[in-house]
PDB file of N, CA and C in Angstrom:
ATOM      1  N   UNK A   1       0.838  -1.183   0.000  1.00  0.00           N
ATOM      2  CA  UNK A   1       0.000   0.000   0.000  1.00  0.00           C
ATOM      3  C   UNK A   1       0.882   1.245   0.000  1.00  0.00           C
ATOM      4  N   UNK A   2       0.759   1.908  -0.846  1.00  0.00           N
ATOM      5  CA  UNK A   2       1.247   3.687  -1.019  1.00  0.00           C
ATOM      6  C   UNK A   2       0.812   4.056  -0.048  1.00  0.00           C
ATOM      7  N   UNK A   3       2.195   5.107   0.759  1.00  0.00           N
ATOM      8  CA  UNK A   3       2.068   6.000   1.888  1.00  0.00           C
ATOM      9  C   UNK A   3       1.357   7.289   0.624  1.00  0.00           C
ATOM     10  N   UNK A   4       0.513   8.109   1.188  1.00  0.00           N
ATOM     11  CA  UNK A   4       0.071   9.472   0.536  1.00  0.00           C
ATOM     12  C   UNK A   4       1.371  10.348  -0.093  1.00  0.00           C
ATOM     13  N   UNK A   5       1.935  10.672   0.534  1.00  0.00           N
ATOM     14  CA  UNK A   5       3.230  11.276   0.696  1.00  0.00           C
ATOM     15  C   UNK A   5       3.654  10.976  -1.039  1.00  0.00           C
ATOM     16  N   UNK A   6       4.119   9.388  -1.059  1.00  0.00           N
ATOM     17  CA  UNK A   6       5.355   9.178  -2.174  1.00  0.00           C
ATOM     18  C   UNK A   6       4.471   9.481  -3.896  1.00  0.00           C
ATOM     19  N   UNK A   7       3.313  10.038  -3.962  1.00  0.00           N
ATOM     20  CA  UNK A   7       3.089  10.738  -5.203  1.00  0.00           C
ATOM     21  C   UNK A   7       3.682  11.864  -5.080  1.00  0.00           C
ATOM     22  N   UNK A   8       4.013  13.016  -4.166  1.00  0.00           N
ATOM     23  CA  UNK A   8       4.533  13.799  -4.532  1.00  0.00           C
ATOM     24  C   UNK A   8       5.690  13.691  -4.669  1.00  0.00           C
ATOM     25  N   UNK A   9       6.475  12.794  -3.859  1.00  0.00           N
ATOM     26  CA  UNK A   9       7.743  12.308  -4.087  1.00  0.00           C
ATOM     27  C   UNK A   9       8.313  11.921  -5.494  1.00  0.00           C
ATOM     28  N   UNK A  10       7.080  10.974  -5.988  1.00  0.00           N
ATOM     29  CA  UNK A  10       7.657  10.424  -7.784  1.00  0.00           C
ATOM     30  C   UNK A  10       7.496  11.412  -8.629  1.00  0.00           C
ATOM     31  N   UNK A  11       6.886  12.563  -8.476  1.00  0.00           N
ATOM     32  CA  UNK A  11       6.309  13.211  -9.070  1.00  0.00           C
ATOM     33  C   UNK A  11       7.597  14.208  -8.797  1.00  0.00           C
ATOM     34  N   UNK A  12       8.043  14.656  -7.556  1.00  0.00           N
ATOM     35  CA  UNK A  12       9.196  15.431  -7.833  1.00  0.00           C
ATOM     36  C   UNK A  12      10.379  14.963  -8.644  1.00  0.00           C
ATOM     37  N   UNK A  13      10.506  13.655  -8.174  1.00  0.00           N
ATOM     38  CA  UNK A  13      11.810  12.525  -9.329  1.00  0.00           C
ATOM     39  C   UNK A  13      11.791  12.909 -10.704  1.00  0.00           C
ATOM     40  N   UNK A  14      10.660  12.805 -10.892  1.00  0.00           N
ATOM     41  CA  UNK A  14      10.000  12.640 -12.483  1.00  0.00           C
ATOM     42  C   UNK A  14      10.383  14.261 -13.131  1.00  0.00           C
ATOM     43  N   UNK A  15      10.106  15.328 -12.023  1.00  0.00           N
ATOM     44  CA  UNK A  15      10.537  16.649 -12.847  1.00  0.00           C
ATOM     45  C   UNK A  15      11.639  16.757 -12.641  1.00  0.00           C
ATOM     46  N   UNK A  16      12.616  16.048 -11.736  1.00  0.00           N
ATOM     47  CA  UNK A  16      14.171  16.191 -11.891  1.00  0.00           C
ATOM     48  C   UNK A  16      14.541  15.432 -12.773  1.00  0.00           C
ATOM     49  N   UNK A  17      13.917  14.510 -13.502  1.00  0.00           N
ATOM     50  CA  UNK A  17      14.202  13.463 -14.587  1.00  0.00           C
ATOM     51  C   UNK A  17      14.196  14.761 -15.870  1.00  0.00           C
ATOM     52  N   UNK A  18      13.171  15.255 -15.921  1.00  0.00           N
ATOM     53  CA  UNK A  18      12.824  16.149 -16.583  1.00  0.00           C
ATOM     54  C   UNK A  18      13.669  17.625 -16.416  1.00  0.00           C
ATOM     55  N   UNK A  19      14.225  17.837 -15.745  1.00  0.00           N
ATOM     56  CA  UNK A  19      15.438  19.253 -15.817  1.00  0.00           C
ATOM     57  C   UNK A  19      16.653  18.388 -15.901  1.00  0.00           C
ATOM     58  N   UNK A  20      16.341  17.143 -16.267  1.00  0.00           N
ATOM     59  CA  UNK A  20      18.159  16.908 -16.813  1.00  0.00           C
ATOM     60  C   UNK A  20      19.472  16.007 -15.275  1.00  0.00           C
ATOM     61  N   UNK A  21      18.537  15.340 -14.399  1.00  0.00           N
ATOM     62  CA  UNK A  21      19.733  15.492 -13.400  1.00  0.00           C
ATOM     63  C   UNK A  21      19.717  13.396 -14.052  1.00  0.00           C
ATOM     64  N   UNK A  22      21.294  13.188 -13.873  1.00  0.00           N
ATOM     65  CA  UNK A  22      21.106  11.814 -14.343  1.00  0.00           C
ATOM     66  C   UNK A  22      20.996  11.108 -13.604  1.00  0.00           C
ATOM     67  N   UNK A  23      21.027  10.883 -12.454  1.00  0.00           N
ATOM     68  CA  UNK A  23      20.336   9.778 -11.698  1.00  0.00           C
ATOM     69  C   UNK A  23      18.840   9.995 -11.293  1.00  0.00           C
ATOM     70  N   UNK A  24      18.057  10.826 -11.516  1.00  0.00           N
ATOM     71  CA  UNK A  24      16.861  11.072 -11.480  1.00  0.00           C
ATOM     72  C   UNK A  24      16.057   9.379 -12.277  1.00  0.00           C
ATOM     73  N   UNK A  25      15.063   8.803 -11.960  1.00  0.00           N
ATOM     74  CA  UNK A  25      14.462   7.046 -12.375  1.00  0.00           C
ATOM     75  C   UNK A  25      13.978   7.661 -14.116  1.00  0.00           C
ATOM     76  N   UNK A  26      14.134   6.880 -14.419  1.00  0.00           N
ATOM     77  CA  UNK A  26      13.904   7.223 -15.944  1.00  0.00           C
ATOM     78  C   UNK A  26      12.294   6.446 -16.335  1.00  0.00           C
ATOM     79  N   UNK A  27      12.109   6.060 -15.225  1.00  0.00           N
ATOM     80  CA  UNK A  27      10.251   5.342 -15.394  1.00  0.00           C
ATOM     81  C   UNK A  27       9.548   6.022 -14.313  1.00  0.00           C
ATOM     82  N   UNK A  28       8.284   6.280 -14.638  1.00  0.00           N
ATOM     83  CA  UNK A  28       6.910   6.109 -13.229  1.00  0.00           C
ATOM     84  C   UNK A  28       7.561   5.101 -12.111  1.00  0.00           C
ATOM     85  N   UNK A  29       7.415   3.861 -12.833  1.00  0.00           N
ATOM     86  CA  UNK A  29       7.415   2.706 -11.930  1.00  0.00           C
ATOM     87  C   UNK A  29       8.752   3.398 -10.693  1.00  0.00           C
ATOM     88  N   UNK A  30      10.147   3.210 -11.540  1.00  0.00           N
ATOM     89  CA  UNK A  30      10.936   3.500 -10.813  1.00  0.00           C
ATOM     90  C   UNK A  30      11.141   4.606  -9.887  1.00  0.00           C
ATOM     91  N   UNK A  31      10.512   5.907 -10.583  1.00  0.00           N
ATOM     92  CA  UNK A  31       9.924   6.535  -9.616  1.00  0.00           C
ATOM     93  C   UNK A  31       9.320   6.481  -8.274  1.00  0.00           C
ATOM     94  N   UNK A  32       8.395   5.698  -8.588  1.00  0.00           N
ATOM     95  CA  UNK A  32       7.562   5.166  -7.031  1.00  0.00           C
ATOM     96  C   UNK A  32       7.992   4.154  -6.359  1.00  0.00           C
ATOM     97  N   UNK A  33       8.976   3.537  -6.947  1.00  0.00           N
ATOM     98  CA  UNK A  33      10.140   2.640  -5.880  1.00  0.00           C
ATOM     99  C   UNK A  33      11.204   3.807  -5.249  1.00  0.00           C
ATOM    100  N   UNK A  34      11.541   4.635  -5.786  1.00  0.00           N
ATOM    101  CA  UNK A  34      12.719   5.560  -5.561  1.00  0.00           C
ATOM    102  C   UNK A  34      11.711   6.347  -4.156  1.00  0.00           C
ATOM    103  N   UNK A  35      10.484   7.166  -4.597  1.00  0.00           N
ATOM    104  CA  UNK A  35      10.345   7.743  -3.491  1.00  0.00           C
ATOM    105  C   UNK A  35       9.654   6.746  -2.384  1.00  0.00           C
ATOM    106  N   UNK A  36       9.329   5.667  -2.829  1.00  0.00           N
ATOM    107  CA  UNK A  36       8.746   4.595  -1.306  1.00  0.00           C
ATOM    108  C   UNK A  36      10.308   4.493  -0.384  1.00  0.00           C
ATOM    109  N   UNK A  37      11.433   4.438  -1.222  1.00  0.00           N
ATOM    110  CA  UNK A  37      12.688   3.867  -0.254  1.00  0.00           C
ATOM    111  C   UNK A  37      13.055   5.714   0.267  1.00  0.00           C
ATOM    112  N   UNK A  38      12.966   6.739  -0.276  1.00  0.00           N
ATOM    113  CA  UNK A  38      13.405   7.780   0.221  1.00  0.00           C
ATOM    114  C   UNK A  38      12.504   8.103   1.444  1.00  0.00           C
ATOM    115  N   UNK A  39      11.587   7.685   1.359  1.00  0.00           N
ATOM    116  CA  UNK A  39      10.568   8.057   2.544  1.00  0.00           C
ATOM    117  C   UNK A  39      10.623   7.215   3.595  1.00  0.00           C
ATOM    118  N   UNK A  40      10.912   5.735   3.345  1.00  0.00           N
ATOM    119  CA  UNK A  40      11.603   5.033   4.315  1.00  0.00           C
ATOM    120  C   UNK A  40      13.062   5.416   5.429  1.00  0.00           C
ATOM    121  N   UNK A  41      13.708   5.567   4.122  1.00  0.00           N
ATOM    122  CA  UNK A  41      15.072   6.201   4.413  1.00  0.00           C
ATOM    123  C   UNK A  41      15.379   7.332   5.502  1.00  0.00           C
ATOM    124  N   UNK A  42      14.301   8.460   5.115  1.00  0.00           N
ATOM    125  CA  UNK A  42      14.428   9.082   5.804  1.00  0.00           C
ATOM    126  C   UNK A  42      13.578   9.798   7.171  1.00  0.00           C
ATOM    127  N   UNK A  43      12.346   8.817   7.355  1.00  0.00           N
ATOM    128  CA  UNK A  43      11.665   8.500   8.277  1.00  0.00           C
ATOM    129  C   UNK A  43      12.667   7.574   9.190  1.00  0.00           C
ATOM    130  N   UNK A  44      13.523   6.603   9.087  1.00  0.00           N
ATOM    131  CA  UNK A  44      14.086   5.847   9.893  1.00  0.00           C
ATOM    132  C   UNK A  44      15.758   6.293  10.305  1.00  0.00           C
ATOM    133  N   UNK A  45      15.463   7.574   9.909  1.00  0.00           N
ATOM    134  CA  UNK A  45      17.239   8.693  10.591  1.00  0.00           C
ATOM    135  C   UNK A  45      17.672   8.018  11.750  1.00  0.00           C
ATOM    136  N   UNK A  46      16.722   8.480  12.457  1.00  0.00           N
ATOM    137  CA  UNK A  46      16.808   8.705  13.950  1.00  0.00           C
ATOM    138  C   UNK A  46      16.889   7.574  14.390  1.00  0.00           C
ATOM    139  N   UNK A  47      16.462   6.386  14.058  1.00  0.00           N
ATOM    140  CA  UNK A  47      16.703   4.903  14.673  1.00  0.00           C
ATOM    141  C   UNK A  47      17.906   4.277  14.125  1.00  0.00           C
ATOM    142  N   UNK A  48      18.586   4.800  13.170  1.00  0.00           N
ATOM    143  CA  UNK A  48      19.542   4.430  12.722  1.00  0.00           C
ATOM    144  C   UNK A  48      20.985   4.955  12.701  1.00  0.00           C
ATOM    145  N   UNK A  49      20.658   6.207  13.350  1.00  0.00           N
ATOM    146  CA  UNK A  49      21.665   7.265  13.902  1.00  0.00           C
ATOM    147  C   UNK A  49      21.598   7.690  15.624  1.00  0.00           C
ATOM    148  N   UNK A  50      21.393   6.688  16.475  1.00  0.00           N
ATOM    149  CA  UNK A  50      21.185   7.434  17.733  1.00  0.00           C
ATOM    150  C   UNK A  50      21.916   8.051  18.437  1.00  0.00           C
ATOM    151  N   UNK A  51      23.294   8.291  17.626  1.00  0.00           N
ATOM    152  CA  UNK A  51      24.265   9.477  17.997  1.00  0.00           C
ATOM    153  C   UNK A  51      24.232  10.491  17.647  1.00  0.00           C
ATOM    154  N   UNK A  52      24.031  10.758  15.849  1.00  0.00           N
ATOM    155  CA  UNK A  52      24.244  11.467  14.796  1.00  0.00           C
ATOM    156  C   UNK A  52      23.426  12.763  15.561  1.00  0.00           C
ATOM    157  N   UNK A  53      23.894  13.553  14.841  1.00  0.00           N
ATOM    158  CA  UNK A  53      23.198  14.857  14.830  1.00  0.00           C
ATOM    159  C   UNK A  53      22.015  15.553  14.645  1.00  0.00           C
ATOM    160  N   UNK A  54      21.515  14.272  13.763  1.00  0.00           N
ATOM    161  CA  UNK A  54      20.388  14.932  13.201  1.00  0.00           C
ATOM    162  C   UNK A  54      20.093  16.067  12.715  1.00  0.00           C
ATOM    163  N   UNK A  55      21.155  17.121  12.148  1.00  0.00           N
ATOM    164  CA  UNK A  55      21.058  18.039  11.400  1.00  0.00           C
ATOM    165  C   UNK A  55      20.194  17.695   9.859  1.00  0.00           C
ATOM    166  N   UNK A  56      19.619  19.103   9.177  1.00  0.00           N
ATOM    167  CA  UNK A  56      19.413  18.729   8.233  1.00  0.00           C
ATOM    168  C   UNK A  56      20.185  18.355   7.195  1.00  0.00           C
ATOM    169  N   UNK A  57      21.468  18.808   7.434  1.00  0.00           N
ATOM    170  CA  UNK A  57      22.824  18.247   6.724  1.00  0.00           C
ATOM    171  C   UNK A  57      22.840  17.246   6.380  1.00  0.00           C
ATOM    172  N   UNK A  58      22.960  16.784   7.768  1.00  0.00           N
ATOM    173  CA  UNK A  58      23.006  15.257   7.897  1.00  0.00           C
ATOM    174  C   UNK A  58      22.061  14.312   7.693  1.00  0.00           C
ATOM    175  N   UNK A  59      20.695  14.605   7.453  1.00  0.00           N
ATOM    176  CA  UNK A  59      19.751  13.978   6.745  1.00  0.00           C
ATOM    177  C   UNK A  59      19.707  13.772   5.270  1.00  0.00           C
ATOM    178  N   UNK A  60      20.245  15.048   4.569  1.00  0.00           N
ATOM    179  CA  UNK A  60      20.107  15.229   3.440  1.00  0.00           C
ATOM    180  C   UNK A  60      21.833  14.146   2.608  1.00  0.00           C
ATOM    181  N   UNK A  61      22.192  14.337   3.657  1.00  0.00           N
ATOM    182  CA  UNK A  61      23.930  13.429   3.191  1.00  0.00           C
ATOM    183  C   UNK A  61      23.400  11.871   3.111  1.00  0.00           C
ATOM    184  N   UNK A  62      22.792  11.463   4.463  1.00  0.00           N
ATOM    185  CA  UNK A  62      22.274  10.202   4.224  1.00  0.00           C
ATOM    186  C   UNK A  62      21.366   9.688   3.526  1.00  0.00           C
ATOM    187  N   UNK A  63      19.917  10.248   2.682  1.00  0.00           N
ATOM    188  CA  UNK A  63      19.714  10.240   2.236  1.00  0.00           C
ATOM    189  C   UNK A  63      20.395  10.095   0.911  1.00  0.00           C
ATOM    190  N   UNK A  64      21.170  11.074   0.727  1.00  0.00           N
ATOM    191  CA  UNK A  64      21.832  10.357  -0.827  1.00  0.00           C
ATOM    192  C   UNK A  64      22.852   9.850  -1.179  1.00  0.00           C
ATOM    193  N   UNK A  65      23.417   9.210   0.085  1.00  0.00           N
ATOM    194  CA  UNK A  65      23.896   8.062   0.324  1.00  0.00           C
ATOM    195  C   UNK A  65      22.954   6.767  -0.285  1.00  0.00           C
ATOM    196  N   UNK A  66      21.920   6.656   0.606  1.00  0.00           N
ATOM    197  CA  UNK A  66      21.044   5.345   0.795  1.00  0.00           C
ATOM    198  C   UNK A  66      20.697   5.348  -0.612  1.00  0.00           C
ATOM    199  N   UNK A  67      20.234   6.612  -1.618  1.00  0.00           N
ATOM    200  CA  UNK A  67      19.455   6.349  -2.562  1.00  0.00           C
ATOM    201  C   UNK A  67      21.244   6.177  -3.654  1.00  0.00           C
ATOM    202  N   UNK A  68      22.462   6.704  -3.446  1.00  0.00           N
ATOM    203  CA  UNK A  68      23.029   6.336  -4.485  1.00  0.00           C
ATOM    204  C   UNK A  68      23.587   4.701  -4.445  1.00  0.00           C
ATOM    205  N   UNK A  69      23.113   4.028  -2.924  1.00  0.00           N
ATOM    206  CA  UNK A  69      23.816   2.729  -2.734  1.00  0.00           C
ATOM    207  C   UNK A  69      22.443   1.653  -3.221  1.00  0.00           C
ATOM    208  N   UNK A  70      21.608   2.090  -3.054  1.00  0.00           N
ATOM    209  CA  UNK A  70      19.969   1.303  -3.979  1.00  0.00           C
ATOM    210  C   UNK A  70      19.922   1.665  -4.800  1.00  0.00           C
ATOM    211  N   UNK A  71      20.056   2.569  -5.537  1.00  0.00           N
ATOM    212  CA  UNK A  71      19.841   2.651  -7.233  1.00  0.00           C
ATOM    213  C   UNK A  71      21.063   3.520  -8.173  1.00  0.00           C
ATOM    214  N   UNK A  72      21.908   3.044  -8.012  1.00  0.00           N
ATOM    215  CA  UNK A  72      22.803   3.030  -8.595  1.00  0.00           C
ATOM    216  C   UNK A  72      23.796   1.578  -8.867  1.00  0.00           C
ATOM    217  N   UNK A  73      23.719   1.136  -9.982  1.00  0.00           N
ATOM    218  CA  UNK A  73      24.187   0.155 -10.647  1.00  0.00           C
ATOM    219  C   UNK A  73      25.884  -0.330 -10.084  1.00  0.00           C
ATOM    220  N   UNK A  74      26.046  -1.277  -9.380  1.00  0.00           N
ATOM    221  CA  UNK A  74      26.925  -1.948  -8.548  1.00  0.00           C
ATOM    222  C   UNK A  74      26.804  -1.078  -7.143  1.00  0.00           C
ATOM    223  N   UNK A  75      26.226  -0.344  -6.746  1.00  0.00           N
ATOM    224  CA  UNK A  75      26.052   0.038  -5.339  1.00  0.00           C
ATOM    225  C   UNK A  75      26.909   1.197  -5.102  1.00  0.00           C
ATOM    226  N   UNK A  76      27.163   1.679  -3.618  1.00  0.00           N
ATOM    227  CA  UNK A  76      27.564   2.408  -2.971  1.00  0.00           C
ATOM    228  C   UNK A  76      28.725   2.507  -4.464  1.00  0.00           C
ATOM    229  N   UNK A  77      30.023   1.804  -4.192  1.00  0.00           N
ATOM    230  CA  UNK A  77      31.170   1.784  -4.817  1.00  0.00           C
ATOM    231  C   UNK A  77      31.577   2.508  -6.388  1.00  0.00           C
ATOM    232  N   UNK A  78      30.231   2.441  -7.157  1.00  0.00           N
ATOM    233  CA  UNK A  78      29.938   2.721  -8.305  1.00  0.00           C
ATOM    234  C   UNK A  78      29.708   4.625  -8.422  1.00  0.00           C
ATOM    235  N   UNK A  79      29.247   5.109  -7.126  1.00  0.00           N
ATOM    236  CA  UNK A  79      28.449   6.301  -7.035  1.00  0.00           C
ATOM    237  C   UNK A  79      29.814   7.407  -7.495  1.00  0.00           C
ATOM    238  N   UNK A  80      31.073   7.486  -7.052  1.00  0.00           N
ATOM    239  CA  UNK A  80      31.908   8.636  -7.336  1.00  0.00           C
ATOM    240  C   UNK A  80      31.267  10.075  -7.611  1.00  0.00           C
ATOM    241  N   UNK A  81      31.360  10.642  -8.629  1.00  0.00           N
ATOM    242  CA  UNK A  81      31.399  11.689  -8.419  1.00  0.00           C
ATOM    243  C   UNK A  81      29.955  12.002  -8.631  1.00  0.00           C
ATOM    244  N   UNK A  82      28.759  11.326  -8.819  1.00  0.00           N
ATOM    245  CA  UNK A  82      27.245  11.313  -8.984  1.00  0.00           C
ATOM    246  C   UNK A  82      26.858  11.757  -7.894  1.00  0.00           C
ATOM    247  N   UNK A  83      27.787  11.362  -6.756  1.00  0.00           N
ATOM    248  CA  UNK A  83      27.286  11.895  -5.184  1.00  0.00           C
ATOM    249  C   UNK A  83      26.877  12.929  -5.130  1.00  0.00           C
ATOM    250  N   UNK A  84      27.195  13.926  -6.429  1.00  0.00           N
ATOM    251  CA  UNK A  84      26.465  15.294  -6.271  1.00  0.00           C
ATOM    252  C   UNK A  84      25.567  15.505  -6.683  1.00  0.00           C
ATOM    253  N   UNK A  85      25.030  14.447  -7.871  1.00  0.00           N
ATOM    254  CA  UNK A  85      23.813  14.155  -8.085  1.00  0.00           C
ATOM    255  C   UNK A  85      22.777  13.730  -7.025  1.00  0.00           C
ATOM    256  N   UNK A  86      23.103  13.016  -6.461  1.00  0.00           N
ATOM    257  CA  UNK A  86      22.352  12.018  -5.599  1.00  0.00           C
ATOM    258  C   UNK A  86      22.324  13.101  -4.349  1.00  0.00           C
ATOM    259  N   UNK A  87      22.950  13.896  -4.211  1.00  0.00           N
ATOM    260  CA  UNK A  87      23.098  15.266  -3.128  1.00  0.00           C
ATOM    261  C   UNK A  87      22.000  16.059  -3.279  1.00  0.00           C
ATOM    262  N   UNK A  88      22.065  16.804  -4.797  1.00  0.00           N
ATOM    263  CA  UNK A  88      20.957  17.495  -5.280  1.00  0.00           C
ATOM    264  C   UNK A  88      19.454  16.692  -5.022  1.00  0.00           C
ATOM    265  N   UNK A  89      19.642  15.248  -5.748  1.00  0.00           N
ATOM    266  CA  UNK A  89      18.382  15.131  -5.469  1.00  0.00           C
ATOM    267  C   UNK A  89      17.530  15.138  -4.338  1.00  0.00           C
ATOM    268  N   UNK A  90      18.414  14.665  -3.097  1.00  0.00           N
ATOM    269  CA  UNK A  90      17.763  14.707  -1.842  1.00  0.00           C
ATOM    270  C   UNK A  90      17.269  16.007  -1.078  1.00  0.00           C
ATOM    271  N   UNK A  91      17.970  16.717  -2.113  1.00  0.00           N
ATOM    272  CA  UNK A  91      18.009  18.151  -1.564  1.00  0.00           C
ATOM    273  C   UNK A  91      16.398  18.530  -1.777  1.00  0.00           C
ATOM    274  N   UNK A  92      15.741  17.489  -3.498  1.00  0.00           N
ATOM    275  CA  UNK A  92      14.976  18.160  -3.661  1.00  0.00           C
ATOM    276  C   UNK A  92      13.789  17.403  -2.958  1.00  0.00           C
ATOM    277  N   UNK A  93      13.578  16.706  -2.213  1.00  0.00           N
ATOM    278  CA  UNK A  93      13.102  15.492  -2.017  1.00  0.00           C
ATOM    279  C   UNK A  93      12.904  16.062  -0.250  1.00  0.00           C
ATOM    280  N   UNK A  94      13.952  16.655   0.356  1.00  0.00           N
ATOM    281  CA  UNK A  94      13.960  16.423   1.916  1.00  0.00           C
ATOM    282  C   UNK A  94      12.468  17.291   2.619  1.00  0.00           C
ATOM    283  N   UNK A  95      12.465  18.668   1.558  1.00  0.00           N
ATOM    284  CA  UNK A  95      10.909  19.407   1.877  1.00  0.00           C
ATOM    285  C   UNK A  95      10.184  18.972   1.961  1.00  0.00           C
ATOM    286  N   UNK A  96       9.604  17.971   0.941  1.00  0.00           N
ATOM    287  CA  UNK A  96       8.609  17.398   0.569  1.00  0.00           C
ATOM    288  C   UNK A  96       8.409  16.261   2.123  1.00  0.00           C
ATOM    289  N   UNK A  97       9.693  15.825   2.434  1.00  0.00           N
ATOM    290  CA  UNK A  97       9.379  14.628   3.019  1.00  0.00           C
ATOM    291  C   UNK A  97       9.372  15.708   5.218  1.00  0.00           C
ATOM    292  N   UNK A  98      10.056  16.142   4.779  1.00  0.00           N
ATOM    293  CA  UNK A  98       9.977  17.397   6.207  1.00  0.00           C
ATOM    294  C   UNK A  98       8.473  18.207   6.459  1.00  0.00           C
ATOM    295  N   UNK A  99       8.198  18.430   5.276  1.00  0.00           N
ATOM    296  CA  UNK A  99       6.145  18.816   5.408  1.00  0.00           C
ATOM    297  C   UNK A  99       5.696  17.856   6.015  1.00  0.00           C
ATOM    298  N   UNK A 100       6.294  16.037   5.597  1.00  0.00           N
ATOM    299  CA  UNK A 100       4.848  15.056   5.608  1.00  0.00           C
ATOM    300  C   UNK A 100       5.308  14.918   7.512  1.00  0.00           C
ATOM    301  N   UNK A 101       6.534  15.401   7.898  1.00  0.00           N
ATOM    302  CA  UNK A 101       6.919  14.596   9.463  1.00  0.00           C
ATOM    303  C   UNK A 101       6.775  16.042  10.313  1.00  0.00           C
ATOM    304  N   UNK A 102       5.785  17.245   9.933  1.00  0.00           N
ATOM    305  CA  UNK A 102       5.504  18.280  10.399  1.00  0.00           C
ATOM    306  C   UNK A 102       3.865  18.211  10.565  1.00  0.00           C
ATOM    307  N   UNK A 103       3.649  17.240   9.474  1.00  0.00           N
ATOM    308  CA  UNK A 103       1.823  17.075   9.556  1.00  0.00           C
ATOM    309  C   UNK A 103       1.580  16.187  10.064  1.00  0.00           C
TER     310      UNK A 103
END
């Protein structure tokens, strides 16, 4: 079952697919796998960091971490310099998901 949330999520993917960023999912489908795991991802910070800072920094770093080590082709190891891709995207992604853990 779809959380409410991850349409706006695929739907943001989909227009970063659309301004050109290359790791942005190049399908719907993948889309709505990309934002079900980002919303996971970053709903479960805090249980997975019970030291960390919890800055938004630091949300937004792990986040595109997690999403360049799941969807990026051979994993973490593969990501190099995309990390700034995968940076941006979370960047665009963290509002969206910071509204849904404010409502």
């Amino acid at each position: 079952m779809q959380h409410p949330i991850e349409p706006r999520l695929a739907a943001k993917l989909l227009w970063a697919r659309d301004d050109g960023c290359p790791v942005a999912p190049a399908t719907e489908d993948l889309a709505n796998e990309m934002a079900s795991f980002a919303r996971r991802r970053f709903a479960s910070y805090c249980r997975r960091h019970k030291t960390g800072d919890g800055s938004l920094v630091a949300r937004v770093e792990d986040l595109a971490r997690g999403l360049g080590t799941k969807f990026e082709r051979g994993g973490w190891p593969m990501v190099g310099a995309l990390i700034a891709d995968y940076t941006w995207l979370a960047e665009q992604l963290v509002p969206i998901l910071e509204d849904n853990t404010n409502n």
